[in-house]
Protein backbone atom coordinates (compact mmCIF):
# COMPACT_ATOMS: atom_id res chain seq x y z
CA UNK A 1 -6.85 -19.52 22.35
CA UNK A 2 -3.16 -20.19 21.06
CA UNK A 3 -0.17 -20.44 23.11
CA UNK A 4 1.73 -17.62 22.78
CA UNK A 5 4.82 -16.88 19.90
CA UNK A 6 8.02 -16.79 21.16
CA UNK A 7 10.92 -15.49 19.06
CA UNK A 8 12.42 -18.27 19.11
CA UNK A 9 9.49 -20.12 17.40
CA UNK A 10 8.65 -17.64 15.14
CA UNK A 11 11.79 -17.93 13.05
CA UNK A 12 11.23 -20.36 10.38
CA UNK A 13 12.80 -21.03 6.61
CA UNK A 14 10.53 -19.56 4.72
CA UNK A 15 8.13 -16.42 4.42
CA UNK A 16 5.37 -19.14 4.10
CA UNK A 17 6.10 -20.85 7.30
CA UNK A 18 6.95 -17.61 9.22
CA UNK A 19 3.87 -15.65 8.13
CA UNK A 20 1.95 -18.31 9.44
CA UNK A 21 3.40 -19.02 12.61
CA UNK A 22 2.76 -15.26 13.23
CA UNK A 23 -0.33 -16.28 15.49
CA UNK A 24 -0.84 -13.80 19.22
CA UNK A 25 -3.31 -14.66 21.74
CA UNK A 26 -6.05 -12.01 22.20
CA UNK A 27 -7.13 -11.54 25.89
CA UNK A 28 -8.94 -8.31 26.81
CA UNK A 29 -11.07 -7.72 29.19
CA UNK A 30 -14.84 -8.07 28.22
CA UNK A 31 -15.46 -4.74 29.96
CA UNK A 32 -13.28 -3.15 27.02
CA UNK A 33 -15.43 -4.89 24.11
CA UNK A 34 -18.22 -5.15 22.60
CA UNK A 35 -19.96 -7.80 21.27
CA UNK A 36 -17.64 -10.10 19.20
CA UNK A 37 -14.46 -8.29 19.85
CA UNK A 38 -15.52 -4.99 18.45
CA UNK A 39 -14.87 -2.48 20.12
CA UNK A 40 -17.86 -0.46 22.69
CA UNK A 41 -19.10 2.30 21.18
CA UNK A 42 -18.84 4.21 24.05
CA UNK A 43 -15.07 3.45 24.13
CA UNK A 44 -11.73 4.87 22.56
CA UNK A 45 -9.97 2.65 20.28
CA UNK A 46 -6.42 1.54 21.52
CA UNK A 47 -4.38 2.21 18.96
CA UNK A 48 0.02 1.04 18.32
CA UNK A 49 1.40 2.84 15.86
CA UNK A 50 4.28 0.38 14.26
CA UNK A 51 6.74 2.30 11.99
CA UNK A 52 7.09 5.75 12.91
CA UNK A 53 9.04 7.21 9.99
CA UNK A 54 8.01 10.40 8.15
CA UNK A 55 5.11 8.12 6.26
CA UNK A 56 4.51 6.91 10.02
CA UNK A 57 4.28 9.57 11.54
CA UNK A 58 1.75 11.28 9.33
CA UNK A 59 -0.87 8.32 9.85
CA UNK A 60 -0.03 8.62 13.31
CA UNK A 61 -0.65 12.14 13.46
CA UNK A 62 -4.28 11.55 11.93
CA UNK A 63 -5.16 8.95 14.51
CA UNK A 64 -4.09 11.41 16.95
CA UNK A 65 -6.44 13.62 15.42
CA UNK A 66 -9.37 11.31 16.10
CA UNK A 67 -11.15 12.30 19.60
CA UNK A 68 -12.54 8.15 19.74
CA UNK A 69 -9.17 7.02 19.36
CA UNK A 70 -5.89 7.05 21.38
CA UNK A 71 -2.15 6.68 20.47
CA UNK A 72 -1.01 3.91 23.25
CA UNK A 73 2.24 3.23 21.77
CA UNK A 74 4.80 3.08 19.22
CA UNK A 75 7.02 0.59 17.40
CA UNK A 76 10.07 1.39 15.51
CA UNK A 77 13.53 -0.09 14.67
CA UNK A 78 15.31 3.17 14.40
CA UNK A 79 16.00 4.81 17.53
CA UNK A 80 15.17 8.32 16.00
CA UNK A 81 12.09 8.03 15.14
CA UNK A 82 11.07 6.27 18.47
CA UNK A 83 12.36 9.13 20.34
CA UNK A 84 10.28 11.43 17.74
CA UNK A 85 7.12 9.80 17.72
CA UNK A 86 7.11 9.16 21.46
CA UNK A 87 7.60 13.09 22.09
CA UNK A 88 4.59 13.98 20.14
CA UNK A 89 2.22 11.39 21.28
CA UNK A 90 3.07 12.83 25.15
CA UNK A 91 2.38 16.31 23.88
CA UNK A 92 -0.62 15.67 22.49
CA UNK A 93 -1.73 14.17 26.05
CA UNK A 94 0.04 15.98 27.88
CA UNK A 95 1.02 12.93 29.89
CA UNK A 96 4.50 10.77 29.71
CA UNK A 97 2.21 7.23 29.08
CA UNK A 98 3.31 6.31 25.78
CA UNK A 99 4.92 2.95 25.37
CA UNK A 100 8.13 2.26 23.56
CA UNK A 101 8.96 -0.68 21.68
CA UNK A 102 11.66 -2.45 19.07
CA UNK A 103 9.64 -5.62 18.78
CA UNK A 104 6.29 -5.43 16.69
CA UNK A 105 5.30 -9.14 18.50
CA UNK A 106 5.56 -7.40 21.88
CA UNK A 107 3.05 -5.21 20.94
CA UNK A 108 0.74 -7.48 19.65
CA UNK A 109 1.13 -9.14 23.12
CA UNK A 110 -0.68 -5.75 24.86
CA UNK A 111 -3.87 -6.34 25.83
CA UNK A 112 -4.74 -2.78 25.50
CA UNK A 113 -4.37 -2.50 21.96
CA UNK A 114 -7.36 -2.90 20.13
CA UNK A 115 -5.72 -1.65 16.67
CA UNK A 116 -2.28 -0.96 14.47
CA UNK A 117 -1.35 1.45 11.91
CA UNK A 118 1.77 0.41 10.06
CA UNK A 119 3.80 1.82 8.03
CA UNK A 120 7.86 0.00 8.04
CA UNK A 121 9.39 -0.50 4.42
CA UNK A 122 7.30 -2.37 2.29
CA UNK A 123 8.63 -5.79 3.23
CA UNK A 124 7.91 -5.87 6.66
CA UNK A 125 4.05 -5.10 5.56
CA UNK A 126 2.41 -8.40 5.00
CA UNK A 127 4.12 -10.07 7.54
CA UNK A 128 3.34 -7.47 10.17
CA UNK A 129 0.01 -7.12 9.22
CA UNK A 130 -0.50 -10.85 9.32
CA UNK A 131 0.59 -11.42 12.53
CA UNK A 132 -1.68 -8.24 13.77
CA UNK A 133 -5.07 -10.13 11.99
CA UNK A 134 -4.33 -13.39 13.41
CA UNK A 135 -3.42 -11.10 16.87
CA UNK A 136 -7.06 -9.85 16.54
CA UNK A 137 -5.91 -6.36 15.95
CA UNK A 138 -7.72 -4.40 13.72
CA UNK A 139 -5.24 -2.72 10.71
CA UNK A 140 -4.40 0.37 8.97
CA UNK A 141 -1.82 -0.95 6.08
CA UNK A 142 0.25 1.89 4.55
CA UNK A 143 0.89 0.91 0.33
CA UNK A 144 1.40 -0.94 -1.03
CA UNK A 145 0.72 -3.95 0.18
CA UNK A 146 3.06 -7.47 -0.32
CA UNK A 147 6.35 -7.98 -2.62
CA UNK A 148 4.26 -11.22 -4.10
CA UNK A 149 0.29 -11.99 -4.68
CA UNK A 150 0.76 -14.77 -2.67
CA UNK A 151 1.71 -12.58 0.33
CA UNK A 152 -1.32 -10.29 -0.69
CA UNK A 153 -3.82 -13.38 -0.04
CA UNK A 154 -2.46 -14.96 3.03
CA UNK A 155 -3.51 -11.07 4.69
CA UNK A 156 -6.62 -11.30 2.70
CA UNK A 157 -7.75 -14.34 4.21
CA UNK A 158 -6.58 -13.80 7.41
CA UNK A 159 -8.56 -10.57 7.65
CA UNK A 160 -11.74 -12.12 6.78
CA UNK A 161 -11.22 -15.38 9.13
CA UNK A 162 -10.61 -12.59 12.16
CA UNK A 163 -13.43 -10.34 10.87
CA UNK A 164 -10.55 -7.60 11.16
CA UNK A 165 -11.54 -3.96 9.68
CA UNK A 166 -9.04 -3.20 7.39
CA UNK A 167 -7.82 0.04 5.70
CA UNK A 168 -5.48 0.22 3.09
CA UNK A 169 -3.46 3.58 3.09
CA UNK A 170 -4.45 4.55 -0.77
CA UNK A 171 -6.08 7.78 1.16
CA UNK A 172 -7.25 9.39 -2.52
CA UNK A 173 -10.32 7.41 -1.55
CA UNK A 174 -11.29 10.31 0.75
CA UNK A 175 -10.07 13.00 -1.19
CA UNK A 176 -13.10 15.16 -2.58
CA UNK A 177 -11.83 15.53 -5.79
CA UNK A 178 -11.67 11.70 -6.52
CA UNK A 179 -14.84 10.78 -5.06
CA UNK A 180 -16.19 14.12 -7.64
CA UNK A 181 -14.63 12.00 -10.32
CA UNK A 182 -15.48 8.74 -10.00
CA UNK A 183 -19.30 9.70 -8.98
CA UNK A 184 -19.03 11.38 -12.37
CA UNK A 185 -17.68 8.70 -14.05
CA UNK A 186 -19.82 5.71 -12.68
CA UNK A 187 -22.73 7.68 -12.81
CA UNK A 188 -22.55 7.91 -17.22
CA UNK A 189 -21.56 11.58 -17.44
CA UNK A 190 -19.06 10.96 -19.81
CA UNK A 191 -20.89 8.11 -21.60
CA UNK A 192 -20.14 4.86 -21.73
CA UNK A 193 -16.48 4.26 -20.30
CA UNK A 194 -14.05 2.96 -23.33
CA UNK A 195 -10.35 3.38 -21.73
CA UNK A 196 -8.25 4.87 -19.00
CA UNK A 197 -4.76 6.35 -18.95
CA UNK A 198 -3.00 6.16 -15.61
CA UNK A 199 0.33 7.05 -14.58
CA UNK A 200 2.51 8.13 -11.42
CA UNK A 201 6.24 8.76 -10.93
CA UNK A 202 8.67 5.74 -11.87
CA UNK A 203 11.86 4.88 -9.44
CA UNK A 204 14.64 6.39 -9.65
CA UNK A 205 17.62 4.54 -10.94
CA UNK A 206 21.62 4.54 -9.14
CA UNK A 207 22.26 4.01 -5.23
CA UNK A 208 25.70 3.13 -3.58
CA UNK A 209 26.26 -0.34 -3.40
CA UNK A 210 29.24 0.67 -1.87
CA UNK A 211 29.17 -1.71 2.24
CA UNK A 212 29.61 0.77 4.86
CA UNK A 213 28.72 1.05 8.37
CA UNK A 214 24.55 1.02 9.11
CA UNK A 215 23.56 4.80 10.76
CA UNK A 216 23.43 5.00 14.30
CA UNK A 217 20.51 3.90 16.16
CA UNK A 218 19.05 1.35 13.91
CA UNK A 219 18.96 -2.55 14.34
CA UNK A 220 19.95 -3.01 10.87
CA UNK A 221 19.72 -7.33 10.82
CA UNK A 222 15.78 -6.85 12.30
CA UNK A 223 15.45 -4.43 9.34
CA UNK A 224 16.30 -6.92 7.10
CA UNK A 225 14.26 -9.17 8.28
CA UNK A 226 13.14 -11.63 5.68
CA UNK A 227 14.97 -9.86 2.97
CA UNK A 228 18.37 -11.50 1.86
CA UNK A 229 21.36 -11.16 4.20
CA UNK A 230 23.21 -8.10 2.19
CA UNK A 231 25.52 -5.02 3.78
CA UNK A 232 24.02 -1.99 4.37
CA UNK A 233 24.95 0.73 1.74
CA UNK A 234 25.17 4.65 2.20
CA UNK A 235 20.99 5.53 2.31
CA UNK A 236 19.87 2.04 1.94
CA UNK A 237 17.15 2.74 5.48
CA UNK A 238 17.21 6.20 4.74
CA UNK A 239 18.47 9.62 3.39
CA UNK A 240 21.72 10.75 4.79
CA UNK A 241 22.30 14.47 4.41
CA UNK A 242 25.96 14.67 5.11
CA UNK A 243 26.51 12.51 2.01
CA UNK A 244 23.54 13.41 0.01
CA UNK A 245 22.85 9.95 -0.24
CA UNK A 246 18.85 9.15 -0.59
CA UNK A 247 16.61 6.24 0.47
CA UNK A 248 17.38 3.54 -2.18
CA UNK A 249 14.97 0.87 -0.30
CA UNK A 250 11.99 2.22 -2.11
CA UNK A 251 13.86 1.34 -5.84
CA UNK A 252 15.52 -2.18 -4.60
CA UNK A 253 13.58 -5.28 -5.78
CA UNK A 254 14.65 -6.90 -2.24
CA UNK A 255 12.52 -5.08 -0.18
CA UNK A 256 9.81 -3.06 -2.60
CA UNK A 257 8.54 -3.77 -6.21
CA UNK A 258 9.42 0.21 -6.34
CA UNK A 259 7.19 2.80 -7.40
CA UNK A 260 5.41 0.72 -10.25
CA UNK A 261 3.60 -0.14 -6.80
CA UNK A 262 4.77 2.00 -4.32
CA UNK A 263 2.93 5.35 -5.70
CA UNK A 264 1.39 3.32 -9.33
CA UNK A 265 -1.18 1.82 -6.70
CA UNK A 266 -2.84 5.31 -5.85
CA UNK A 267 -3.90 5.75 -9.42
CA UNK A 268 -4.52 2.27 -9.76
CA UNK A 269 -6.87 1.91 -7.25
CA UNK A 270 -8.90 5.12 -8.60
CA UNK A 271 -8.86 3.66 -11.90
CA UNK A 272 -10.49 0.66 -9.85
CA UNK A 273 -12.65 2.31 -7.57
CA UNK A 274 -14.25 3.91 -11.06
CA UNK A 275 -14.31 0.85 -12.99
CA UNK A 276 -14.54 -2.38 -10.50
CA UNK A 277 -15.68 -4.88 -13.30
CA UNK A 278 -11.96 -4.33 -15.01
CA UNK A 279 -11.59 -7.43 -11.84
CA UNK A 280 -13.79 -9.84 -13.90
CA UNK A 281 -13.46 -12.64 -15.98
CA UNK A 282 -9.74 -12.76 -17.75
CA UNK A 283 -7.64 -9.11 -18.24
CA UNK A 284 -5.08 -9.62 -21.37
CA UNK A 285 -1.62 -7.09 -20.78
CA UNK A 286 1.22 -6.51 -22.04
CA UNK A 287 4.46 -4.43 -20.72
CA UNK A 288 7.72 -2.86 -21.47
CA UNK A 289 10.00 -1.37 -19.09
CA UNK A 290 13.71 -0.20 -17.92
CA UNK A 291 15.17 -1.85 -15.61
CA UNK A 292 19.12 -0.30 -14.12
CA UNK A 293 21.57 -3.18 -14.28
CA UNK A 294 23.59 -1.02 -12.06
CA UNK A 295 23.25 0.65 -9.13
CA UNK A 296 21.07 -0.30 -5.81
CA UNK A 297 17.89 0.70 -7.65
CA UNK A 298 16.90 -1.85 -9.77
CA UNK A 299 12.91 -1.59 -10.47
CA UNK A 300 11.58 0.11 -13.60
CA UNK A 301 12.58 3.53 -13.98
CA UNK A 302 9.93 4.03 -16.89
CA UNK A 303 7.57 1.62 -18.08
CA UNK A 304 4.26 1.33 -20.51
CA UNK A 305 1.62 -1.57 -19.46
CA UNK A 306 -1.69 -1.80 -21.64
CA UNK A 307 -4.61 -3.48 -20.68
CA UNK A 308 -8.01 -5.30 -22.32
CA UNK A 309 -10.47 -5.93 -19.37
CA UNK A 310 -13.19 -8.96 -19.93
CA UNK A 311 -15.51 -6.41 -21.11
CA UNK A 312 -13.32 -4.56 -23.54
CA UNK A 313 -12.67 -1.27 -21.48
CA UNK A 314 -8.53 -0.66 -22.15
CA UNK A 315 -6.44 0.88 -19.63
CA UNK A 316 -2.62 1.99 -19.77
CA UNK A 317 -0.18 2.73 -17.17
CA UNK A 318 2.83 4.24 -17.66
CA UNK A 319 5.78 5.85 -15.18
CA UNK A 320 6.34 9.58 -15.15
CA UNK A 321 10.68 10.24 -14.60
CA UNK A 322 11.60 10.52 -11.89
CA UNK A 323 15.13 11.62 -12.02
CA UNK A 324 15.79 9.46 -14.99
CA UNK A 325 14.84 12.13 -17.82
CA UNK A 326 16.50 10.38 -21.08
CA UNK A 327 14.31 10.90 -23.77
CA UNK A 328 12.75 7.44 -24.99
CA UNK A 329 9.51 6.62 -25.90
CA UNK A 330 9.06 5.51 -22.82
CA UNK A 331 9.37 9.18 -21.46
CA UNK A 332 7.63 11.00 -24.12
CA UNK A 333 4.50 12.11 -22.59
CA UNK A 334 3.64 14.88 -25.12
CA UNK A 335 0.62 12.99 -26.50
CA UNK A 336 -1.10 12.76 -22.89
CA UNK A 337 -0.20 16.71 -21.99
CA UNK A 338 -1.65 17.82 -25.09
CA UNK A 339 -4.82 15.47 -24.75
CA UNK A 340 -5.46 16.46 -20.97
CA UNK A 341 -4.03 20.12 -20.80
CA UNK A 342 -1.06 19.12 -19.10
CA UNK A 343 -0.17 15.83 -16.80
CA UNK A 344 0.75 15.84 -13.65
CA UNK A 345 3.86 13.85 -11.92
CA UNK A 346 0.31 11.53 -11.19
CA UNK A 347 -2.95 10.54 -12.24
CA UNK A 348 -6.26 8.75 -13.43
CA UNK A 349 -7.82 9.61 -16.49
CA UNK A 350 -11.18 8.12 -17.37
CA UNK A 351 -12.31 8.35 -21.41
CA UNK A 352 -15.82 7.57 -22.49
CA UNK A 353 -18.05 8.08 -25.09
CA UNK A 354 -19.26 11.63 -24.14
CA UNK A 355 -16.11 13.02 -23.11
CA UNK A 356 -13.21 12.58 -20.19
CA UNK A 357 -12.27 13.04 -16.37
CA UNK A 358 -9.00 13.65 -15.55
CA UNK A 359 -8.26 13.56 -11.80
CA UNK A 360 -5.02 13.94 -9.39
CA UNK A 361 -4.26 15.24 -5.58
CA UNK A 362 -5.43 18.97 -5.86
CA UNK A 363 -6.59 18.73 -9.50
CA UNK A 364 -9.92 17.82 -11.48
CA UNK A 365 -9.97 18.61 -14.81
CA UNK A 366 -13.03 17.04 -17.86
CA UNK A 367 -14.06 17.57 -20.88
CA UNK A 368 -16.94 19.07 -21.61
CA UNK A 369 -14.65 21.75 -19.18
CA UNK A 370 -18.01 22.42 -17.95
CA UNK A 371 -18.42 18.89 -16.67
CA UNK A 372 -16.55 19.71 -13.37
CA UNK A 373 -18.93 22.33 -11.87
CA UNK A 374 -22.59 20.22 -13.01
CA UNK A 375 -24.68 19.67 -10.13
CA UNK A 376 -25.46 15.95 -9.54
CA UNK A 377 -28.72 14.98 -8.74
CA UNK A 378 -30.45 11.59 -9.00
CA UNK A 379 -27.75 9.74 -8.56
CA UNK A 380 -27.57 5.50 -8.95
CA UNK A 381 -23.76 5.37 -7.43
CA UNK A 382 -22.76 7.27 -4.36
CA UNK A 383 -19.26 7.33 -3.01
CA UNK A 384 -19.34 7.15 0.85
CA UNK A 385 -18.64 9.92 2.04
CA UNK A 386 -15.17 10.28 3.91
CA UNK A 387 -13.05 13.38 4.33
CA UNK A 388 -10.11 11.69 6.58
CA UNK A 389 -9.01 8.25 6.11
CA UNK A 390 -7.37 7.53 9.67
CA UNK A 391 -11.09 8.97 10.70
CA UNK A 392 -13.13 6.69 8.51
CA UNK A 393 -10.80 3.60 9.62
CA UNK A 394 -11.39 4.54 13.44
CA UNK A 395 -15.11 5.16 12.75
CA UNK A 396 -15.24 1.76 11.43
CA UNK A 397 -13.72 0.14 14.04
CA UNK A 398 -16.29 1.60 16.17
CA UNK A 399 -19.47 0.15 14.15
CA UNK A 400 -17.69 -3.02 12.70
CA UNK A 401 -18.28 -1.91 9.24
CA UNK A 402 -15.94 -2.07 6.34
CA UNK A 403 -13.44 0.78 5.87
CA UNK A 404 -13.68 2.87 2.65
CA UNK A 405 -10.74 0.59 1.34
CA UNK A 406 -11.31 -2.57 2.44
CA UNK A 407 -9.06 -5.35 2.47
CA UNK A 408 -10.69 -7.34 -0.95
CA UNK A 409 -10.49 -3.82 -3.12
CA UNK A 410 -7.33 -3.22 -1.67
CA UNK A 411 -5.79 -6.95 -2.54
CA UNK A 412 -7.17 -6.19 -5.96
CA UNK A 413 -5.66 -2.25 -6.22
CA UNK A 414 -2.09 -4.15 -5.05
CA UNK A 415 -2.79 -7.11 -7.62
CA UNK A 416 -3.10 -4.29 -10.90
CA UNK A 417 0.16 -3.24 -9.56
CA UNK A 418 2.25 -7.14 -9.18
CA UNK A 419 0.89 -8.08 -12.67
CA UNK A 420 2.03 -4.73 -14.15
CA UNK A 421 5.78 -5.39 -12.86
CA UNK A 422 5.65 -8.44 -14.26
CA UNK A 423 4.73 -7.70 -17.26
CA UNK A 424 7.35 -5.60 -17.73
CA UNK A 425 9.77 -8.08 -16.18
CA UNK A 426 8.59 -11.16 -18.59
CA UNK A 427 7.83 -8.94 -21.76
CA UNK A 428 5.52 -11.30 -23.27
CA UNK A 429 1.84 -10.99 -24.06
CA UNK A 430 0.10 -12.14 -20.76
CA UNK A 431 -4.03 -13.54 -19.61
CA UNK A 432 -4.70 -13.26 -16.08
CA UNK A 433 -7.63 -15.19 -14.93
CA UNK A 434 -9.23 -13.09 -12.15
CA UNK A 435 -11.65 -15.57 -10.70
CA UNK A 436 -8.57 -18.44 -10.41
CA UNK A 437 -6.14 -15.28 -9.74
CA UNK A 438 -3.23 -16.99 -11.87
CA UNK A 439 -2.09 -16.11 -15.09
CA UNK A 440 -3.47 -18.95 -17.78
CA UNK A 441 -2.20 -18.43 -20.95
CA UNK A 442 1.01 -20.14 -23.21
CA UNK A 443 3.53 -17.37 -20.94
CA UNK A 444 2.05 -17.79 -17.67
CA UNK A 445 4.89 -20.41 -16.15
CA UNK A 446 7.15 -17.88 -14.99
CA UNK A 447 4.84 -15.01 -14.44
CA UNK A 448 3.41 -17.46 -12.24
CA UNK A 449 6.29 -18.16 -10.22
CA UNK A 450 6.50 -14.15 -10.08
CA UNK A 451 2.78 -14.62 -7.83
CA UNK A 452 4.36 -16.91 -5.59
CA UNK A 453 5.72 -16.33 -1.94
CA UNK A 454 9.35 -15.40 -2.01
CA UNK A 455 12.46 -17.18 -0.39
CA UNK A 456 12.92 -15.84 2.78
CA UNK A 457 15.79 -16.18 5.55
CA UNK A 458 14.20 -16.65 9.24
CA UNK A 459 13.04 -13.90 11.09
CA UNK A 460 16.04 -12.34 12.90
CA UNK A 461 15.95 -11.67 16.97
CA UNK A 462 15.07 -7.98 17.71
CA UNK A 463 17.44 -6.51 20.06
């Protein structure tokens, strides 16, 4: 067992040093577990849900769902939504038990916690989740998942050293209409697969970068957290109806790569999920993007990345506006609408030989049109089948199985999604090496250093 992490010597220099000092001791009572720290069967998962924002809440509120699972107690920075998600985790059991806390590491600490959901802005996720893995806490990761590769890895390989069961919160993977399409798809109904359009909604550009006061209730340095040492600006932690002001975290390059992997790694990972050998041998790409030069929001607000996989499949990914509606090139999605009878603000569009699937949330759509409704039978590939992700994660918990997106798919769904943004950021023809997981050609110096951990200031004292 390791001693146990103080504050005090869990702030370090650098993301490096901090994610891996992020180490909890794990003592429960053998009457709780089963056989190598799973879980009994005949026993409810004790579950911390850590972020309990609007995204938060709704994983929370499918955990609470879950009759082999219960809600123990919640984490949160903000002192609204602790109030909030406390409230409806004592209705739902009718009971006043759930435990309140600022500090994710105190938490960790509980014996009685078996798992964590989490959900904070996206650059509190790796280093949460980290510390939860090496805690011996099994993990349900909102998207996406690091702001570097590196960050992505260091989770990777500490869920496999902890035998943790990971889900990643791309929850398409149990909608019914993407497992339809990529059953159809991997099963040769549309031939052999030749290419893939994918898109979802770009950020938004603009933000105040005006310093003002940080809203009531929230302990705005521990928000920060690793992120640079910067004033908080009107709707920086979230939208603030009196001014209109609107979240600008999501679009800021500080704390997210912004919605190139914030919502880009949904259809991503379906474009994965229905092609997985796209992650062997070396993938050639090459991007174009804008980026605001003013405003808080500065990650692409349109962008257009085009891929050749090792076995010649292409694939491009492109942003849908998103409040930014100048027409460019970049914006011009006339030739997809026409092609697919209309394109969604999202979605995955697989084109072989004998035809095409085109699937989003509500919405399947193929050619042959006929395609959609054909019984399958005989099938080689069958998705697993999973109608509630927070249900599928708990159920895996139970039998120490793999969730349906498990922590090596999900490193390489969040991977598509770094090398895309850097593309765009570097603008030069690039190779990426799956196997070595580096870039390897002439241009790969500083999209390399684009992999690599991130500066990071020490881990501020919760108060």
């Amino acid at each position: 067992m390791n001693a146990p992490v103080t504050r005090r010597t869990f702030l370090k220099s650098n993301l490096g040093a901090a994610l891996a000092a992020a180490t909890f001791p794990m003592v429960v009572p053998s009457a709780v577990l089963g056989r190598g720290g799973a879980v009994a069967p005949n026993s409810k998962v004790g579950v911390a849900s850590i972020g309990v924002g609007p995204q938060g809440q709704g994983v929370m509120g499918g955990i609470l769902a879950q009759p082999n699972a219960r809600v123990l107690a919640i984490c949160d920075l903000m002192d609204a939504h602790r109030q909030q998600a406390r409230q409806r985790v004592n209705q739902q059991y009718h009971n006043e038990d759930c435990a309140v806390f600022r500090d994710f590491r105190e938490v960790l600490a509980r014996n009685d916690i078996d798992a964590v959901s989490v959900a904070t802005p996206d650059h509190w996720h790796v280093p949460v989740a980290l510390a939860a893995a090496l805690a011996g806490k099994d993990i349900y990761l909102e998207k996406p998942m690091g702001l570097s590769l590196a960050e992505d890895q260091k989770l990777r390989d500490a869920v496999q050293q902890k035998k943790r069961i990971f889900q990643f919160g791309t929850q398409q993977r149990s909608g019914r209409e993407f497992q339809r399409a990529i059953e159809l798809v991997r099963n040769g109904r549309i031939g052999k697969l030749k290419h893939m359009d994918v898109w979802a909604p770009a950020s938004r550009p603009g933000g105040s970068t005006t310093p003002c006061a940080a809203i009531p209730g929230l302990d705005y340095d521990a928000w920060l957290g690793p992120a640079p040492a910067t004033s908080y600006t009107d709707g920086k932690a979230a939208d603030n109806a009196a001014t209109g002001a609107w979240k600008t975290w999501w679009y800021n390059y500080d704390y997210a790569l912004g919605f190139i992997a914030g919502w880009g790694v949904h259809p991503l990972d379906i474009a994965l999920w229905g092609h997985p050998e796209m992650m062997k041998g070396v993938m050639s790409l090459e991007g174009t993007g804008l980026i605001p030069k003013e405003g808080a929001c500065n990650t692409s607000i349109a962008w257009d990345v085009n891929f050749r996989f090792g076995d010649g499949v292409t694939m491009r990914y492109r942003g849908t506006p998103n409040v930014f509606n100048e027409a460019t090139p970049l914006t011009d999605f006339s030739d997809w609408k026409a092609k697919y009878r209309g394109v969604d603000g999202h979605g995955t569009a697989f084109v072989g030989t004998d035809g095409w699937v085109e699937v989003h949330r509500g919405g399947l759509k193929t050619e042959p049109a006929g395609l959609a409704e054909e019984k399958l039978t005989d099938l080689s590939f069958r998705v697993r089948a999973s109608d509630s992700h927070q249900k599928d994660w708990i159920e895996s918990i139970l039998l120490r199985r793999p969730a349906v997106c498990s922590i090596e798919e999900s490193v390489q769904a969040d991977l598509l999604c770094h090398v895309s943004d850097i593309a765009v950021r570097v603008a030069k023809p690039l190779e990426f090496d799956n196997g070595r997981e580096r870039f390897v050609n002439a241009n790969h110096q500083d999209a390399n250093k684009r992999l690599d951990l991130r500066a990071a200031r020490p881990l501020p004292k919760v108060a």
